[in-house]
Protein backbone atom coordinates (compact mmCIF):
# COMPACT_ATOMS: atom_id res chain seq x y z
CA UNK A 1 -6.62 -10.68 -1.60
CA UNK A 2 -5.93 -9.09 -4.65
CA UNK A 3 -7.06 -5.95 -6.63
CA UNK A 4 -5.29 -5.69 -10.04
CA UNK A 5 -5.95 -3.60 -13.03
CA UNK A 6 -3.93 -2.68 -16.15
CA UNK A 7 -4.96 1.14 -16.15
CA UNK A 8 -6.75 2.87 -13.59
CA UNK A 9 -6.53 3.98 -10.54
CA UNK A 10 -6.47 0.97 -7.34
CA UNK A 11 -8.04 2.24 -3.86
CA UNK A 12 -8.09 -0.27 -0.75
CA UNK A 13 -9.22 -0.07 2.91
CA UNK A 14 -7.76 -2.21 5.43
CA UNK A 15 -10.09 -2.84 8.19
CA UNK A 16 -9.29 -1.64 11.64
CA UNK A 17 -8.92 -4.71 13.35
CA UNK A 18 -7.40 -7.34 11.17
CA UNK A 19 -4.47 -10.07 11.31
CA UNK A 20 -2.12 -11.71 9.23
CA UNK A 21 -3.08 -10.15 5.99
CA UNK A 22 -1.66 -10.77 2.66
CA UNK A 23 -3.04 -8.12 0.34
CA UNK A 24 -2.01 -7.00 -3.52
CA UNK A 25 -3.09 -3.44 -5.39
CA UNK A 26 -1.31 -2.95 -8.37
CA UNK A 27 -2.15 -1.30 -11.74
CA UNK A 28 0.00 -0.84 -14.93
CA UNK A 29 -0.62 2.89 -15.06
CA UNK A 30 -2.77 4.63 -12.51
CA UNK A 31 -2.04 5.19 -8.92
CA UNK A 32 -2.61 2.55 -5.96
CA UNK A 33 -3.63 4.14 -2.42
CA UNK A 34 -3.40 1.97 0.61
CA UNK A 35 -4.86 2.58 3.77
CA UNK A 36 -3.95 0.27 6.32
CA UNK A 37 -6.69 0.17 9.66
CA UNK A 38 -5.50 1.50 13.17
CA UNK A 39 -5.51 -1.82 15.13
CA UNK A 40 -4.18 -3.72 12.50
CA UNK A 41 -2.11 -7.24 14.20
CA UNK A 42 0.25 -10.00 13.25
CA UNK A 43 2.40 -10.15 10.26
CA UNK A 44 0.76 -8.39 7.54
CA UNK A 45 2.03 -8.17 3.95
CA UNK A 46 1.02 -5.23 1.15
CA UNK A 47 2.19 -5.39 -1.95
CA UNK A 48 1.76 -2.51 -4.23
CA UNK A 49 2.95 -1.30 -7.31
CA UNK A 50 2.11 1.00 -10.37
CA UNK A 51 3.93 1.15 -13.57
CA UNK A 52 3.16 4.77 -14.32
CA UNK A 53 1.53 6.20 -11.37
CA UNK A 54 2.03 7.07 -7.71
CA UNK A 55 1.77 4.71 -5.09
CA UNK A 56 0.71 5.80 -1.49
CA UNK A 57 0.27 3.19 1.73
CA UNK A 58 -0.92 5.22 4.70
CA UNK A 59 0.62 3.73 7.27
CA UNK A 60 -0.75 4.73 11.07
CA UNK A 61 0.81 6.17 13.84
CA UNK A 62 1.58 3.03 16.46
CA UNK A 63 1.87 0.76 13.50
CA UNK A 64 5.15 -1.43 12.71
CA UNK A 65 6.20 -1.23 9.42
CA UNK A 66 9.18 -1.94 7.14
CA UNK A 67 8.60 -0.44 3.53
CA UNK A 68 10.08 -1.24 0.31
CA UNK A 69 9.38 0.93 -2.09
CA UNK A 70 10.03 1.62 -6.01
CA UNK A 71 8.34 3.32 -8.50
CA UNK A 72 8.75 3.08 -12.68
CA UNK A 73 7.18 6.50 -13.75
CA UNK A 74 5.55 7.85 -10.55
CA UNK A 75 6.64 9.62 -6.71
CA UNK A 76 7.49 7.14 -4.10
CA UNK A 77 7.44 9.71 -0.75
CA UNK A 78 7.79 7.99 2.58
CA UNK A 79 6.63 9.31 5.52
CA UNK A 80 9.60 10.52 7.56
CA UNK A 81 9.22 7.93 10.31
CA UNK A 82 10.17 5.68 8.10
CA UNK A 83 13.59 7.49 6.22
């Protein structure tokens, strides 16, 4: 699943209960916001990226997680849990 613009902003909502997921937001300049559901399972992969914008992937409490994260012209902050 992907949701790809040039400019604008990218919004996506994980369902709560979902497996194995492979899912891209990105946008040349605008910000991408991720929220990832509660009872997520499996392997799950998000990829997302902004040129010129801020990136955010809410990640929730009791979910595994490894991050990579870079940013061209925008904030990459990572929730402290993951530092």
């Amino acid at each position: 699943n992907v949701k790809e613009t040039g400019g604008g902003n990218v919004d996506v909502v994980l369902p709560d209960k979902a497996a194995d997921l492979d899912v891209a937001a990105k946008t040349g300049a605008g910000n991408v916001s991720v929220e990832i559901g509660s009872a997520i399972t499996g392997t799950n992969t998000v990829d997302a990226k902004s040129g010129a914008g801020n990136v955010v992937v809410c990640v929730p409490s009791g979910v595994a997680a490894k991050l990579h994260a870079n940013s061209g012209l925008g904030k990459v902050i990572v929730d402290p849990r993951f530092e």
